[in-house]
C-alpha atoms as a PDB file:
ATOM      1  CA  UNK A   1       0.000   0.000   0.000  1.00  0.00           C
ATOM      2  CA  UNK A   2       1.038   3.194  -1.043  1.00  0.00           C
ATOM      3  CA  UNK A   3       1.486   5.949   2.300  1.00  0.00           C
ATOM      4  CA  UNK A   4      -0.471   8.472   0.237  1.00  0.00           C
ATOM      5  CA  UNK A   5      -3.255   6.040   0.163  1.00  0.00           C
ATOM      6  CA  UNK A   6      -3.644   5.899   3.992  1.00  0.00           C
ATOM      7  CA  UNK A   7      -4.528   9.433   5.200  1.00  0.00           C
ATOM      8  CA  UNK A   8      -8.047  10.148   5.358  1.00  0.00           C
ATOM      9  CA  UNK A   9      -8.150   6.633   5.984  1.00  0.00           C
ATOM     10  CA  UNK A  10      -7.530   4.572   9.451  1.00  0.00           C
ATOM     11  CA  UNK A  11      -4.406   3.488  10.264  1.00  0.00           C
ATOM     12  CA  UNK A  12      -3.672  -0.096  10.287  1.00  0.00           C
ATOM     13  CA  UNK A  13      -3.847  -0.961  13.327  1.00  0.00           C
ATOM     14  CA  UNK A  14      -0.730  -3.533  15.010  1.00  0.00           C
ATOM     15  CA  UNK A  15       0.001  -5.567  17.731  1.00  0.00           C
ATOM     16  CA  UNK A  16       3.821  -6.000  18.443  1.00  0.00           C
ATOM     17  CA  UNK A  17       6.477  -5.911  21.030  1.00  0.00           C
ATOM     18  CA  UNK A  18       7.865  -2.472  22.417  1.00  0.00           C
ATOM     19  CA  UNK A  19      10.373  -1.381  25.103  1.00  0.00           C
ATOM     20  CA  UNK A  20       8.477   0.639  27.251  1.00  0.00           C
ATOM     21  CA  UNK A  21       9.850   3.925  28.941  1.00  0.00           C
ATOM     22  CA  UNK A  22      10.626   2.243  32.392  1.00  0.00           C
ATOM     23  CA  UNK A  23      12.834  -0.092  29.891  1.00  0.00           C
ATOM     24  CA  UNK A  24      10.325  -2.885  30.187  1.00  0.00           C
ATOM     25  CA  UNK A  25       8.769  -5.197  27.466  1.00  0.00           C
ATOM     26  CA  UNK A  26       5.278  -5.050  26.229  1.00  0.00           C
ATOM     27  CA  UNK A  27       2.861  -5.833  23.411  1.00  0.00           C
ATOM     28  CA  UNK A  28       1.746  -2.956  22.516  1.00  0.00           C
ATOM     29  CA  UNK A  29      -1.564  -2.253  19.913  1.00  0.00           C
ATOM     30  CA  UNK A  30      -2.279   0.826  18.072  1.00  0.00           C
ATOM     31  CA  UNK A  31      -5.543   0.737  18.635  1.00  0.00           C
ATOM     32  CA  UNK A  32      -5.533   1.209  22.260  1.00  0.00           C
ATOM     33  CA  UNK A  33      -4.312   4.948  21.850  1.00  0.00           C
ATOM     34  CA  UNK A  34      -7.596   5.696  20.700  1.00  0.00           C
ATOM     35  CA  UNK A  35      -8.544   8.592  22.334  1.00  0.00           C
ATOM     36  CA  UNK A  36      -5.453  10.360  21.867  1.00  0.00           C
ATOM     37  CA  UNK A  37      -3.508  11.825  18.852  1.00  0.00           C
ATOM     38  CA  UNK A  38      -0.446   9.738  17.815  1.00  0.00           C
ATOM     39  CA  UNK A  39       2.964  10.296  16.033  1.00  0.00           C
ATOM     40  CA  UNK A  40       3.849   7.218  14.527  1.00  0.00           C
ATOM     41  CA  UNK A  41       7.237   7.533  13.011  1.00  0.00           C
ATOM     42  CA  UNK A  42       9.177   4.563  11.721  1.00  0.00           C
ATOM     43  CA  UNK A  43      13.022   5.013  11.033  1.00  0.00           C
ATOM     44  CA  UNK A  44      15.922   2.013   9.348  1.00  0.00           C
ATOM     45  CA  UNK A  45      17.787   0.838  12.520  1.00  0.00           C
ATOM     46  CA  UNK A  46      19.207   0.810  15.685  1.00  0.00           C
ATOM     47  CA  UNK A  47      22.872   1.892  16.302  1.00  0.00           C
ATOM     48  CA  UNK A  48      23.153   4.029  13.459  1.00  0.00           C
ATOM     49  CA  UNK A  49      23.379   7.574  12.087  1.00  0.00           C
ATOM     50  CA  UNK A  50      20.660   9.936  11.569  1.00  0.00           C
ATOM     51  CA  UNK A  51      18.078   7.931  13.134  1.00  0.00           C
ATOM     52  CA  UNK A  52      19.595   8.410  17.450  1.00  0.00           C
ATOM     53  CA  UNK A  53      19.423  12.224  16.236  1.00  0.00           C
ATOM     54  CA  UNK A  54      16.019  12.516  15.453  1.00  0.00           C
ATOM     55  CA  UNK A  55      14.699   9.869  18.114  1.00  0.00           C
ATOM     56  CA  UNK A  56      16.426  11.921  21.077  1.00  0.00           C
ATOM     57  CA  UNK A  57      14.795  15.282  19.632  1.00  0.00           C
ATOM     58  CA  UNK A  58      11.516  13.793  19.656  1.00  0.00           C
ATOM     59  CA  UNK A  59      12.335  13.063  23.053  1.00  0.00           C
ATOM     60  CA  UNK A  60      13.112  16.536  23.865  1.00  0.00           C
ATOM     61  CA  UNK A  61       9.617  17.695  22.872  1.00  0.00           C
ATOM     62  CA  UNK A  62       7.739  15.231  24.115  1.00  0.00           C
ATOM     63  CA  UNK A  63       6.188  17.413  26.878  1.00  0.00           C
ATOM     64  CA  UNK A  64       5.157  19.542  24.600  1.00  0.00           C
ATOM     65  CA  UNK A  65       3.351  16.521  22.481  1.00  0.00           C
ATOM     66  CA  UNK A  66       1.810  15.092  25.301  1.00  0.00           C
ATOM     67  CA  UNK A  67       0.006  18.451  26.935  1.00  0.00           C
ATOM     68  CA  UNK A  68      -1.703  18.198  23.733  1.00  0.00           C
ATOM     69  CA  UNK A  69      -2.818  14.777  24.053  1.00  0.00           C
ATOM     70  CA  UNK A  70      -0.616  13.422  21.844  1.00  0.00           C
ATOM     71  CA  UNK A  71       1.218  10.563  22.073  1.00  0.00           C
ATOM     72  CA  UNK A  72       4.842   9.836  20.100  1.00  0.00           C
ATOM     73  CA  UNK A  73       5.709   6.189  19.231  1.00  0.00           C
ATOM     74  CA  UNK A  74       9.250   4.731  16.961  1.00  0.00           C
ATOM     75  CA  UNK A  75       9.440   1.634  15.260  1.00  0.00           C
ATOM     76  CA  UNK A  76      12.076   0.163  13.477  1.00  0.00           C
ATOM     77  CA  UNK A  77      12.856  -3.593  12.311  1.00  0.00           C
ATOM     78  CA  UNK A  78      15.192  -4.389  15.248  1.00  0.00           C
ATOM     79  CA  UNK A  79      14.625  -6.549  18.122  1.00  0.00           C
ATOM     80  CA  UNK A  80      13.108  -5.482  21.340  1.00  0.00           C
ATOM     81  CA  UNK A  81      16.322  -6.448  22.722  1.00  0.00           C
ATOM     82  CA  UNK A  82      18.436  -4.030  20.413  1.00  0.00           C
ATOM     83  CA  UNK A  83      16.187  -1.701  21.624  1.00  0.00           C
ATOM     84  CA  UNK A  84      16.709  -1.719  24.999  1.00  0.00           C
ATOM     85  CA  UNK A  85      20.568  -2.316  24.078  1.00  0.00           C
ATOM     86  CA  UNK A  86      20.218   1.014  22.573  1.00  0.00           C
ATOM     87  CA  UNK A  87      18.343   2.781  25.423  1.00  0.00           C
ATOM     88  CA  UNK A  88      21.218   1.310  27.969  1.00  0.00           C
ATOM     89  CA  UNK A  89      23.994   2.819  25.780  1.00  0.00           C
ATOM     90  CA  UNK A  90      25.180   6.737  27.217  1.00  0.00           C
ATOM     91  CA  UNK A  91      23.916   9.251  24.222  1.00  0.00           C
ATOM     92  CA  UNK A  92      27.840  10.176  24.429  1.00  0.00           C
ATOM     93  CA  UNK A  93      28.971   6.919  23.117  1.00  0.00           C
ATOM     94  CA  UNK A  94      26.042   6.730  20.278  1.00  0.00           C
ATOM     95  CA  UNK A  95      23.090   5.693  22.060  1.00  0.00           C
ATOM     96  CA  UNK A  96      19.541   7.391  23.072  1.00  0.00           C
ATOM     97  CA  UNK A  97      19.756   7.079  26.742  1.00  0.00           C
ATOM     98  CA  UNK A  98      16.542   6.507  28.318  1.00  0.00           C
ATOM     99  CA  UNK A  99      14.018   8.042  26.211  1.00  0.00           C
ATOM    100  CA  UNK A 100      10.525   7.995  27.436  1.00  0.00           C
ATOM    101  CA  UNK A 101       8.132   7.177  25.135  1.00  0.00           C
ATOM    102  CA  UNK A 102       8.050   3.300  23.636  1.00  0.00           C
ATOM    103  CA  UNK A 103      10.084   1.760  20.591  1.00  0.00           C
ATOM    104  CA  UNK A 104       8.199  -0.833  18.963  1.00  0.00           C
ATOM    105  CA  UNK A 105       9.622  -3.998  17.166  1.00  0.00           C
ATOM    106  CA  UNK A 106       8.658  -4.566  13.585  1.00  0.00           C
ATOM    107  CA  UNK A 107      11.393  -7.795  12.958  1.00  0.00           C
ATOM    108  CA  UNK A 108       8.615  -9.507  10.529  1.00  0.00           C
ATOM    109  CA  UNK A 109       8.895  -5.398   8.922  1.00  0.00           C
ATOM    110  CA  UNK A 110       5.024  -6.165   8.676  1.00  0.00           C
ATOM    111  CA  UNK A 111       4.127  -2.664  10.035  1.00  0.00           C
ATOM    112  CA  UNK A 112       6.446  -1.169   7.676  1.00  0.00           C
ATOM    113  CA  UNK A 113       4.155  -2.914   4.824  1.00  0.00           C
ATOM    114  CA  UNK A 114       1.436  -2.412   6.488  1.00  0.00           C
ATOM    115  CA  UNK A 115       2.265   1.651   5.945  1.00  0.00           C
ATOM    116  CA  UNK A 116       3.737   1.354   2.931  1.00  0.00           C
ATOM    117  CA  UNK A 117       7.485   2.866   4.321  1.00  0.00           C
ATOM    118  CA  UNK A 118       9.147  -0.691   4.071  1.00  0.00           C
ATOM    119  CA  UNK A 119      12.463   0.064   1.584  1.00  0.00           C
ATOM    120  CA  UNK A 120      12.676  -3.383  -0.068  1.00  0.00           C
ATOM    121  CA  UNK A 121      16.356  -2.779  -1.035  1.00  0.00           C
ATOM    122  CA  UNK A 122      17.504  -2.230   2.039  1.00  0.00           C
ATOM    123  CA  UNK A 123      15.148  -4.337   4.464  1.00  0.00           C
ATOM    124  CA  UNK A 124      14.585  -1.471   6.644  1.00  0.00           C
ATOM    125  CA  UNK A 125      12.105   1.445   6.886  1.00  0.00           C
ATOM    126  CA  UNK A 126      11.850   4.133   5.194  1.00  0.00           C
ATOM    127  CA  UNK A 127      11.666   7.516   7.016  1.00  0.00           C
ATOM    128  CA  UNK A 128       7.641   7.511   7.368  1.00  0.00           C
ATOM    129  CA  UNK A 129       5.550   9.781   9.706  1.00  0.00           C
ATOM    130  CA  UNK A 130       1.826   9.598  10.037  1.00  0.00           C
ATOM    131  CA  UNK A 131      -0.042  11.863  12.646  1.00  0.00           C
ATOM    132  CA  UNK A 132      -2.965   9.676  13.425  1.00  0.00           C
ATOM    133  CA  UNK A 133      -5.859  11.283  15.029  1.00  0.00           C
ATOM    134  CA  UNK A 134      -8.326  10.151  18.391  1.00  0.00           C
ATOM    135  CA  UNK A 135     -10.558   8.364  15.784  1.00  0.00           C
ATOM    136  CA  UNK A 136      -7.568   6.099  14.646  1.00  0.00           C
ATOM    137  CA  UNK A 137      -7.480   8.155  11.303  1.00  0.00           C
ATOM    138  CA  UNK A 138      -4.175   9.058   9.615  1.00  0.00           C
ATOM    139  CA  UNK A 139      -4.544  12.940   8.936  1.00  0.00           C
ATOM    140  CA  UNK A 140      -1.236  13.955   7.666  1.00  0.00           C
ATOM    141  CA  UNK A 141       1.885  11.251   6.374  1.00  0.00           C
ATOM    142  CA  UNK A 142       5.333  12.351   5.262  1.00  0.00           C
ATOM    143  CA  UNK A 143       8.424  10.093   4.345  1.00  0.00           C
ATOM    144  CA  UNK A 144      12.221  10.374   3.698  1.00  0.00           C
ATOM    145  CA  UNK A 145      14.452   8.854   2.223  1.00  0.00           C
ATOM    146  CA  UNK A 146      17.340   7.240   4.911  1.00  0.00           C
ATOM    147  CA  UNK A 147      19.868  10.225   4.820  1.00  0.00           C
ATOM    148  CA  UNK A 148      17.389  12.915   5.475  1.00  0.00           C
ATOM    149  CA  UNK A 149      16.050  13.805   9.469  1.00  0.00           C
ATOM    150  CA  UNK A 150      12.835  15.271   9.609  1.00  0.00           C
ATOM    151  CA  UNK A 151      11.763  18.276  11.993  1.00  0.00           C
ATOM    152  CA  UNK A 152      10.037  17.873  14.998  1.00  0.00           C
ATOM    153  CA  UNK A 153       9.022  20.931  14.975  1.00  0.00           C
ATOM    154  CA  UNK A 154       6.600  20.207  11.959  1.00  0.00           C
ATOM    155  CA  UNK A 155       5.155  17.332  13.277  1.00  0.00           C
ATOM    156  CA  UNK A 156       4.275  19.576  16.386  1.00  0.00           C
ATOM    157  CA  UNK A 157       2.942  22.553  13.664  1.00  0.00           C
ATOM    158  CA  UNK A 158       1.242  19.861  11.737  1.00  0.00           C
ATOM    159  CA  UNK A 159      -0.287  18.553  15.222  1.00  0.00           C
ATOM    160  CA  UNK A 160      -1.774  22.013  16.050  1.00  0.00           C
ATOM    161  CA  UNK A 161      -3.231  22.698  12.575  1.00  0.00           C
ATOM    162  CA  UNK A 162      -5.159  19.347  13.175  1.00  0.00           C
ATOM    163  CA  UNK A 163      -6.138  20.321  16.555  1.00  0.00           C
ATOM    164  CA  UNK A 164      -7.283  23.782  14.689  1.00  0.00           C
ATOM    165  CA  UNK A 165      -9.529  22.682  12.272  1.00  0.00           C
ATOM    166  CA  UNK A 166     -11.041  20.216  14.424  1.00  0.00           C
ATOM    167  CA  UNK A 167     -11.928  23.340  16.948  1.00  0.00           C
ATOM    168  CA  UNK A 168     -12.902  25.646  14.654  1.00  0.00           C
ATOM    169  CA  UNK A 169     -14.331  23.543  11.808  1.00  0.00           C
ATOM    170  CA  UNK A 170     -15.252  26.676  10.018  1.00  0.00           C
ATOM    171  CA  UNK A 171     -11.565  27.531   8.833  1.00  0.00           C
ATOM    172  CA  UNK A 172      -8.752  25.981   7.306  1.00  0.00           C
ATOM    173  CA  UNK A 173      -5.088  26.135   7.864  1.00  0.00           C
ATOM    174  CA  UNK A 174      -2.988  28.363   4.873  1.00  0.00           C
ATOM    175  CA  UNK A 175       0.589  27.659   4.134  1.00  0.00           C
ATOM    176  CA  UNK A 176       3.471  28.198   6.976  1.00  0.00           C
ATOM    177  CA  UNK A 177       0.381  28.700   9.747  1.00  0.00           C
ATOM    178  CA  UNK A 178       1.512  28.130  13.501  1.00  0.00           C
ATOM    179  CA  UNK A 179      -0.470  28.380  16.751  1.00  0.00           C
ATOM    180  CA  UNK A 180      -2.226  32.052  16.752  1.00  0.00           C
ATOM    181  CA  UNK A 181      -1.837  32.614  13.282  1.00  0.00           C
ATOM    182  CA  UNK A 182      -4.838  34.132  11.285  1.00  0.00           C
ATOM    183  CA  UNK A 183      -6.568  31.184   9.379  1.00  0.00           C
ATOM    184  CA  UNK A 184      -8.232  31.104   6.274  1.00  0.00           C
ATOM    185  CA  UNK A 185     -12.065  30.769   5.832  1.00  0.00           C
ATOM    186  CA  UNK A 186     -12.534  28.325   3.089  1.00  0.00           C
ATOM    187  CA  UNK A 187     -14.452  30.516   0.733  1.00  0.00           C
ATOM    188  CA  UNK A 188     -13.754  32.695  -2.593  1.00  0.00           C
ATOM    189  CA  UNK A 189     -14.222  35.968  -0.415  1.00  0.00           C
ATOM    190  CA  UNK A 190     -12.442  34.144   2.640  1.00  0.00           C
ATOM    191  CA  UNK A 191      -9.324  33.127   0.576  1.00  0.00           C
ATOM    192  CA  UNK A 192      -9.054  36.518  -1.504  1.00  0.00           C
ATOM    193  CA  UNK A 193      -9.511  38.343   1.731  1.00  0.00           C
ATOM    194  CA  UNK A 194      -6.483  36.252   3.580  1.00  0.00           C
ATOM    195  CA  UNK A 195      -4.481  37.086   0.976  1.00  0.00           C
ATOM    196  CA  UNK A 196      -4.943  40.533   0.507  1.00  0.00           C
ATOM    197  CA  UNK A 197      -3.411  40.409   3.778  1.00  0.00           C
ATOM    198  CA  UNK A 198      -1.063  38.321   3.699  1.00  0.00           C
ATOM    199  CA  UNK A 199       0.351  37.464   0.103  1.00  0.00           C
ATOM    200  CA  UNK A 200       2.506  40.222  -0.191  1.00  0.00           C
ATOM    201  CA  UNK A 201       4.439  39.409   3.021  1.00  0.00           C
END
């Protein structure tokens, strides 16, 4: 399945092992996070380059994430003992230290099919995001190829822009908008009056 296909659609849902924050083991099942947004990002492996990088800056904003409901979860295709390997390995000697939110094991890479991120060449995942709403459906998906780290910062903008429109169903989110930024009513008059505020700037 194509990524593209999935949003507006819901996510597949999983059951698979995880290292939990406290560094224990669980099975843990996308569909029991409904109720809450999720970040679902997958990345290619454990002990590697890019990928400790972007896991340890999702763990820097996870506060922020969670006050709004939101809840961030990695997979990868290694073991849940690589994981924890990983998590017990100082960020100063190329590990992520004890992050707190869980790392899911995907060693059949059937999630990665399942979400159409799985890099056939390689065996490994793709970098694939989906922010999945409390309904279980994907609203937003974005993927990168294995050198390039994606912004956190997005996926937070991209997280209140859902949480927008859902409030104020009435409006619509224009290009580069962040938290208390004018929206856009989704009209002739409403878009020709947004930008004859804002297109020349």
């Amino acid at each position: 399945m194509c990524m593209c296909t999935l949003v507006t659609k819901e996510a597949p849902d999983f059951a698979a092992d995880a290292v939990l924050p406290d560094n224990t083991f669980a099975t843990i099942k996308l569909s029991s996070f409904r109720g809450k947004y999720v970040i679902l990002f997958f990345y290619p492996l454990d002990f590697t380059f890019v990928c400790p990088s972007e896991i340890l800056a999702f763990n820097k904003k996870l506060d922020q994430f969670k006050a709004k409901n939101c809840e961030v979860i990695g997979v990868s295709v290694d073991s849940k003992f690589t994981h924890l390997a990983w998590k017990n390995t100082k960020v100063e000697d190329g590990g992520i230290g004890n992050i707190q939110y869980p790392l899911v094991s995907d060693l059949k890479k059937e999630i990665a099919t399942q979400f159409g991120v799985l890099f056939e060449n390689g065996g490994v995942a793709l970098r694939g995001l989906f922010l999945i709403d409390t309904k279980g459906i994907v609203r937003h998906a974005v993927i990168n190829d294995l050198p390039l780290g994606r912004s956190v910062d997005e996926a937070l903008r991209m997280l209140d822009a859902l949480q927008f429109v859902e409030t104020h169903g009435d409006q619509v989110c224009p290009a580069n908008w962040r938290e208390g930024d004018e929206a856009m009513k989704p009209t002739a008059a409403g878009v020709a009056d947004y930008l004859a505020k804002h297109a020349a700037g």
